[in-house]
Protein backbone atom coordinates (compact mmCIF):
# COMPACT_ATOMS: atom_id res chain seq x y z
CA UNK A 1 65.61 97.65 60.05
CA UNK A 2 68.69 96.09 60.60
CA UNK A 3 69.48 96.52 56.68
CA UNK A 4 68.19 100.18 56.41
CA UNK A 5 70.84 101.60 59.20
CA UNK A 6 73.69 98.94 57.14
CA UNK A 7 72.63 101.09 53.84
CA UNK A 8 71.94 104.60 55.80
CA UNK A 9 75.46 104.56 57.35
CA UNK A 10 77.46 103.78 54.04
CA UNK A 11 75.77 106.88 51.97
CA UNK A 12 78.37 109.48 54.44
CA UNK A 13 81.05 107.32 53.31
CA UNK A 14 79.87 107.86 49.57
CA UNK A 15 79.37 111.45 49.73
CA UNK A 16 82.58 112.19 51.86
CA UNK A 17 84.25 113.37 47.77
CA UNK A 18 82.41 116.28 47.71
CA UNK A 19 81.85 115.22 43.41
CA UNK A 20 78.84 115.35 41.52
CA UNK A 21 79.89 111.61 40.31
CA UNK A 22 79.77 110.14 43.96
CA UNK A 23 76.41 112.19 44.41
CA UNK A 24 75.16 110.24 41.80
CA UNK A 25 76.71 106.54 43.06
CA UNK A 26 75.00 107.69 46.62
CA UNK A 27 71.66 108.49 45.31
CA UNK A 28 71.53 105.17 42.74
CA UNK A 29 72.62 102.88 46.12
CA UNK A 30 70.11 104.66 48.05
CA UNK A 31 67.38 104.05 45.57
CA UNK A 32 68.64 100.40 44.72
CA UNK A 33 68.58 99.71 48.33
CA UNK A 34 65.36 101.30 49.47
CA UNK A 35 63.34 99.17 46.72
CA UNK A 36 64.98 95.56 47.66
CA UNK A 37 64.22 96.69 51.45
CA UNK A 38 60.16 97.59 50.11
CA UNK A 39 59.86 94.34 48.59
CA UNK A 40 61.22 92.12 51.26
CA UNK A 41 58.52 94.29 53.76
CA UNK A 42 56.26 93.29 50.81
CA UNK A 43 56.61 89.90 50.60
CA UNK A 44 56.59 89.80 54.69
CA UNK A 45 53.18 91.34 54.04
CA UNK A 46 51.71 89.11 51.53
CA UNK A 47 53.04 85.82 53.56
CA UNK A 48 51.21 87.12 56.69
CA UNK A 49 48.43 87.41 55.02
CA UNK A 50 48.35 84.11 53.67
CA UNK A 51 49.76 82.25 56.44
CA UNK A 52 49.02 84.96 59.65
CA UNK A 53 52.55 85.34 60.72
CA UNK A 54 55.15 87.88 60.15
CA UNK A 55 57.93 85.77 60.16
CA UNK A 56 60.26 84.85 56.92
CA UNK A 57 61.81 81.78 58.07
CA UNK A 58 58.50 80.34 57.30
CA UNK A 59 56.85 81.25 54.05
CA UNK A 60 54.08 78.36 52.76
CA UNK A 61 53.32 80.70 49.55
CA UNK A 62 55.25 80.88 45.74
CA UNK A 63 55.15 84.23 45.53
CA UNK A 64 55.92 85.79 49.11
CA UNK A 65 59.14 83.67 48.17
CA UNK A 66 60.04 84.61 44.85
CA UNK A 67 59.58 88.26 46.07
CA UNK A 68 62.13 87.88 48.82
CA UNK A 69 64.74 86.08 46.39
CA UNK A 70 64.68 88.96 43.81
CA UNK A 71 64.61 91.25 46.69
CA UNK A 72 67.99 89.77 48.43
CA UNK A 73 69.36 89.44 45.02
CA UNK A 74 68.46 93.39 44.33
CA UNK A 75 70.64 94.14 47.44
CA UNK A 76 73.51 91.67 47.03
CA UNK A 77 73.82 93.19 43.21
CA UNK A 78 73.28 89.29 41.22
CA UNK A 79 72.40 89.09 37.68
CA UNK A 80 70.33 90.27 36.35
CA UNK A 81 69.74 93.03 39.07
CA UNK A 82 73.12 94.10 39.03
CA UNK A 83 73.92 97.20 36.78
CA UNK A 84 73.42 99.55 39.78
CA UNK A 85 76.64 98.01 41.06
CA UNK A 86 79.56 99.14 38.45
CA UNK A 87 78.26 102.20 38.14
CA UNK A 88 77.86 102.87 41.98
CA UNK A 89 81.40 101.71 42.44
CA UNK A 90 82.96 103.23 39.90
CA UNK A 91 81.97 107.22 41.90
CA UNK A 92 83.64 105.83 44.87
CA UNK A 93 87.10 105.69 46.57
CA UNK A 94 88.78 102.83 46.78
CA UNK A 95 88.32 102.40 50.64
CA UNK A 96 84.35 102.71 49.79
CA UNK A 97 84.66 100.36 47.44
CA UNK A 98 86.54 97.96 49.48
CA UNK A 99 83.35 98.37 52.19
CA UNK A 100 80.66 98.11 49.57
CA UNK A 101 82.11 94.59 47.95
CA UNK A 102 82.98 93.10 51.28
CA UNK A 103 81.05 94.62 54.76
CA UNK A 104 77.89 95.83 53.07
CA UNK A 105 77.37 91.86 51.50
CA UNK A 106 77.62 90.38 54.59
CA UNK A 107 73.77 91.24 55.80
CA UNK A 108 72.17 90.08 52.30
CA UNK A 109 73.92 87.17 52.71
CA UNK A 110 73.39 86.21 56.09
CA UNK A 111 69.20 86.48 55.17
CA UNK A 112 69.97 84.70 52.62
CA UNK A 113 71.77 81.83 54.02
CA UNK A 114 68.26 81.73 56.44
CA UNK A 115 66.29 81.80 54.21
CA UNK A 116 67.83 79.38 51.86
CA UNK A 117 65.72 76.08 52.48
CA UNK A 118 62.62 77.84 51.08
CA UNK A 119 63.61 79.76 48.50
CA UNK A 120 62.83 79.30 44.52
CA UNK A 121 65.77 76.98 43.50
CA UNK A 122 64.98 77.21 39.81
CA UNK A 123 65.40 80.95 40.24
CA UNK A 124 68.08 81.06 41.54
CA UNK A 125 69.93 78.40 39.79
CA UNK A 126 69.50 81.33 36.86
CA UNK A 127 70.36 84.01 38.34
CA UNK A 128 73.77 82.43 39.28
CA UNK A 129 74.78 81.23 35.66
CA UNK A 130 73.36 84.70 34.59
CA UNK A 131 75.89 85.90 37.37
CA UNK A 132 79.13 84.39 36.22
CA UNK A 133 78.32 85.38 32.51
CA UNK A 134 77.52 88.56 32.88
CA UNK A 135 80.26 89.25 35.59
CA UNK A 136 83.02 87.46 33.14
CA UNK A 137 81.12 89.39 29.91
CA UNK A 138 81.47 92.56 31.26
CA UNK A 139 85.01 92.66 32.85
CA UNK A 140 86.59 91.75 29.33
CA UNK A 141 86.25 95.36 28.08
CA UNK A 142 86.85 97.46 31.02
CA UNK A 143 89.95 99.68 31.91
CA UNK A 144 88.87 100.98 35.32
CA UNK A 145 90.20 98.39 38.27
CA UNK A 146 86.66 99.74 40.08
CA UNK A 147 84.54 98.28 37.50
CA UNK A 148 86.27 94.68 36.90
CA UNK A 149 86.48 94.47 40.40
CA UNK A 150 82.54 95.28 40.79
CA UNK A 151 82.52 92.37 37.69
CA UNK A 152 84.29 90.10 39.88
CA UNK A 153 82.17 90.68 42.81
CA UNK A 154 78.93 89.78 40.52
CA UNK A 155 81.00 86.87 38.81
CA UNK A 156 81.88 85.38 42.72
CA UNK A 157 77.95 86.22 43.53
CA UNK A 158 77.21 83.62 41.45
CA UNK A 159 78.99 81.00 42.70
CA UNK A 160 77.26 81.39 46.28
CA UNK A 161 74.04 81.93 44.64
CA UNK A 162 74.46 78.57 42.85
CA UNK A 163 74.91 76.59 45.82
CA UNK A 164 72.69 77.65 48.74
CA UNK A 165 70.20 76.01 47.95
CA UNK A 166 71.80 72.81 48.38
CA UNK A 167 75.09 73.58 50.78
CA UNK A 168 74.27 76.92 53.20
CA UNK A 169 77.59 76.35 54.43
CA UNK A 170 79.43 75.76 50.85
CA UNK A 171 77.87 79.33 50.17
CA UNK A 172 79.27 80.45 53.29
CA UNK A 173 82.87 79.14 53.44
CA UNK A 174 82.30 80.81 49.49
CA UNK A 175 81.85 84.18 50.73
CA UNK A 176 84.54 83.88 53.53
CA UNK A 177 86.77 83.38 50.64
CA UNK A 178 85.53 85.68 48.86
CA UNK A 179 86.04 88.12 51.33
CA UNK A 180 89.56 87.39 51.76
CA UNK A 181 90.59 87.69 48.21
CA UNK A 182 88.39 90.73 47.32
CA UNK A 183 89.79 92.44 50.83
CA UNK A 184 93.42 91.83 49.73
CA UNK A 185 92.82 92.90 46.33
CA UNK A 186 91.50 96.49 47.11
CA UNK A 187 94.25 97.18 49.79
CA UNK A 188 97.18 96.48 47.46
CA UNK A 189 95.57 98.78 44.67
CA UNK A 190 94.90 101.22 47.84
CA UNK A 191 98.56 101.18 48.30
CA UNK A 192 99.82 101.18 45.05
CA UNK A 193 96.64 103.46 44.22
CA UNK A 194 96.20 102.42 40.89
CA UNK A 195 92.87 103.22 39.78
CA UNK A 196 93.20 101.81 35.99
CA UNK A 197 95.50 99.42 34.03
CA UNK A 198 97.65 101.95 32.80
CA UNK A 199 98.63 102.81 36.67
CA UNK A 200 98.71 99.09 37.32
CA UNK A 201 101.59 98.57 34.35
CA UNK A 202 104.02 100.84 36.10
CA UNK A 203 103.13 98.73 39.84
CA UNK A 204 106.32 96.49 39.41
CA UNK A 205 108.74 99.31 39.45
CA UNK A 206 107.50 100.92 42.48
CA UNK A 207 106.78 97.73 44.69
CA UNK A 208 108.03 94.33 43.07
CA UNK A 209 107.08 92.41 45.69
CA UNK A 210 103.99 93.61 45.89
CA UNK A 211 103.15 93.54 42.87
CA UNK A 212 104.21 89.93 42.58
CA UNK A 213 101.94 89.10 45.07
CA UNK A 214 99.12 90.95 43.35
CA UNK A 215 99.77 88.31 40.62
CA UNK A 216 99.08 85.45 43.06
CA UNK A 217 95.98 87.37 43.96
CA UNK A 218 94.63 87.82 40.76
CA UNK A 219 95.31 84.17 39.99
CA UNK A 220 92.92 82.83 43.02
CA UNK A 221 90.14 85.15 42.30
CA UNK A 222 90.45 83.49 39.18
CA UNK A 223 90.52 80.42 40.98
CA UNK A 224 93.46 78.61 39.27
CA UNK A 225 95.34 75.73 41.71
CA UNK A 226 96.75 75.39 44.00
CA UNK A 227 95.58 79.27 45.47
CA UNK A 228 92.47 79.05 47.80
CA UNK A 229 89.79 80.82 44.75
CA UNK A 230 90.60 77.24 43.58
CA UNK A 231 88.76 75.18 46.76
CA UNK A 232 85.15 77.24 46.67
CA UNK A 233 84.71 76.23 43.14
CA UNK A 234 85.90 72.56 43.18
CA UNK A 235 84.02 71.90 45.88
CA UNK A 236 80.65 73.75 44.61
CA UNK A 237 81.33 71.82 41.27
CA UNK A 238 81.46 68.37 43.11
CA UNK A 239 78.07 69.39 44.91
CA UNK A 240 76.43 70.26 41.78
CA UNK A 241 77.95 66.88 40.21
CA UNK A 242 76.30 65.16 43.23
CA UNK A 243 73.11 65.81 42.88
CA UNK A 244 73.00 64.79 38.71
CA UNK A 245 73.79 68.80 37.60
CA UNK A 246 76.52 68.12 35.40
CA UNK A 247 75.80 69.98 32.43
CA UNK A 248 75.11 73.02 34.45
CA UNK A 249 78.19 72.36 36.21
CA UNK A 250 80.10 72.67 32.61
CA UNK A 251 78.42 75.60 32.13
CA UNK A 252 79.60 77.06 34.97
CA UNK A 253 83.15 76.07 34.55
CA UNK A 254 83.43 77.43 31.29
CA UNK A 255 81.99 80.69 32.10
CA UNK A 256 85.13 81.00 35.25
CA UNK A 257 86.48 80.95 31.93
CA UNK A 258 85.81 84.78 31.09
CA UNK A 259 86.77 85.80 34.74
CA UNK A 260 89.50 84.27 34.04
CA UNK A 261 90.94 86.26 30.92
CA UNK A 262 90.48 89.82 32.47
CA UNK A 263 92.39 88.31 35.83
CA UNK A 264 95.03 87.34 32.92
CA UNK A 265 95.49 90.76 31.33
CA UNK A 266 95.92 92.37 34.59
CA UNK A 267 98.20 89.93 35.15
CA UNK A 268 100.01 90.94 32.01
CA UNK A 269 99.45 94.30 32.20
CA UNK A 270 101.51 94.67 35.85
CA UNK A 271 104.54 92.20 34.71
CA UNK A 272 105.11 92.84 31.25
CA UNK A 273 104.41 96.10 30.34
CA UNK A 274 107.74 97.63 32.76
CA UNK A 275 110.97 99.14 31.00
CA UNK A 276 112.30 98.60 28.75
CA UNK A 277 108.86 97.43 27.15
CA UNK A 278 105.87 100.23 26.55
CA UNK A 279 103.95 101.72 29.01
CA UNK A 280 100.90 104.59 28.72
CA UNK A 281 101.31 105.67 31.96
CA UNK A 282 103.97 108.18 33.49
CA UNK A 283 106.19 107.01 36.66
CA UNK A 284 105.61 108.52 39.62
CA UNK A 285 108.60 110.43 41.30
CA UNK A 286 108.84 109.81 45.31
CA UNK A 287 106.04 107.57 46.04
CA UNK A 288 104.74 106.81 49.32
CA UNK A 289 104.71 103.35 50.20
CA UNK A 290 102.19 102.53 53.30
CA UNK A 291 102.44 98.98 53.65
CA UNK A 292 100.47 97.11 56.86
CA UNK A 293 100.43 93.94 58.48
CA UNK A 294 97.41 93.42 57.12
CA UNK A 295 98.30 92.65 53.48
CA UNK A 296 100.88 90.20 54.06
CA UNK A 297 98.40 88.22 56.18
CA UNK A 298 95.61 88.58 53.24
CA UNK A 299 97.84 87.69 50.53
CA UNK A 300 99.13 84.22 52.35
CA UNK A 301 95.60 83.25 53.41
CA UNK A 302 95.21 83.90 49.07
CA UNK A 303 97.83 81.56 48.54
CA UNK A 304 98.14 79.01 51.07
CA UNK A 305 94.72 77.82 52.01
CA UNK A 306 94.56 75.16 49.36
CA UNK A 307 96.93 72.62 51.74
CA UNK A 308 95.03 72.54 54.29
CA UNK A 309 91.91 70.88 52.09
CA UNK A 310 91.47 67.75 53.89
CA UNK A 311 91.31 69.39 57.35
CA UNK A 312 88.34 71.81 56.09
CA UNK A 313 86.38 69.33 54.26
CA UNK A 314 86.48 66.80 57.61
């Protein structure tokens, strides 16, 4: 119940445009959402009718399992259950979309997270390397910030996905990351509202500093040291190295390796395409800058977290 009133309150949010295109994003959450919820209620069925209880903490059946894992997986958006998610995003405001990547996770998760000690490894061991290919894959081609960041979202999916099974609270400290970056992310292209790369190139002349700190941003999503997307993904590699995974831990490395090159060209795109080089998009005359506290807080938690390694591993 507690995930139907999560989904029922976002679809206002969605549909506050007044546009046929966020019609469309409301109506393809709303039907994404309603069949994950169906098939968790089935799979609490079918596990009470093996075992007689109604609980999911403790399913005793394959299949009342594997049900709930595709249906969590359905709702957080993981490969290969996640083409609902660009295209949902992409209708929306940025604000939405800033809700929809961070707040509307958090539930899915948390189930999850529960749920984690009997749910189908193999599965989801696939699913995750699925993830982080498909979310690197599919954020090499795309203009729109909405979409890579819905990419990146899917990519980061992975990573937790990978690793609850073995750490629950790897997964978690994951997602708090996660979080963090993703949350900083969408309120410096809310301020700087840049909705493509082409509005991103001209960034550095209306904000340097800003946009400079977008840069770090970009680089720990991408998670290159010594920014804090660095620490989730060392540490989730070391846990997958402990327990004899090493060649799926290469895999994994190399496919941060696609996430990677899209972070890169935005990167590019916001510091090297200013005057006097080339840029496709036209400057924009008196500008409102509305900065918060916020930001500055999210963007040194982005940078600086990686110090302070010892103290969170003990």
């Amino acid at each position: 119940m507690g995930l139907e009133i999560n989904t029922l309150a976002i679809i206002p949010l969605m549909t506050k445009m007044h546009h046929p295109r966020a019609t469309e994003s409301a109506t393809k959450y709303f039907l994404t959402q309603a069949t994950a919820s169906a098939l968790i209620l089935f799979s609490t069925a079918m596990n009470a009718w093996i075992t007689g209880e109604w609980t999911i903490m403790n399913m005793a059946s394959y299949m009342p399992t594997t049900i709930l894992t595709v249906a969590l997986t359905i709702k957080l958006g993981v490969a290969p259950f996640h083409l609902w998610l660009p295209d949902v995003m992409q209708g929306l405001n940025m604000l939405t979309c800033l809700i929809l990547s961070t707040w509307q996770k958090l539930a899915p998760m948390a189930l999850l997270i529960l749920t984690s000690h009997q749910l189908n490894t193999n599965l989801l061991i696939m699913m995750a390397l699925a993830s982080t290919i498909v979310g690197g894959w599919g954020g090499l081609n795309q203009t729109q910030m909405r979409k890579i960041m819905a990419y990146s979202s899917i990519a980061h999916l992975g990573w937790m996905v990978l690793v609850i099974s073995f750490a629950p609270n790897l997964a978690l400290f994951n997602l708090f990351v996660y979080l963090m970056l993703t949350s900083s992310m969408f309120m410096m292209l809310m301020t700087l509202n840049s909705t493509n790369v082409n509005k991103l190139s001209i960034s550095w002349l209306k904000t340097p500093t800003l946009a400079a700190s977008m840069m770090v941003t970009l680089m720990a999503l991408g998670g290159l040291p010594p920014t804090s997307g660095f620490l989730p993904k060392w540490l989730i590699l070391q846990e997958m190295t402990k327990h004899h995974l090493t060649a799926l831990s290469a895999v994994m490395a190399v496919s941060a390796l696609l996430s990677l090159f899209f972070y890169l060209r935005l990167s590019y795109a916001i510091s090297m395409t200013s005057p006097p080089n080339m840029s496709n998009s036209n400057l924009t005359w008196r500008g409102e800058k509305k900065l918060t506290f916020t930001i500055p807080i999210l963007i040194t938690l982005s940078a600086m977290m990686m110090p302070i390694t010892p103290t969170l591993l003990n």
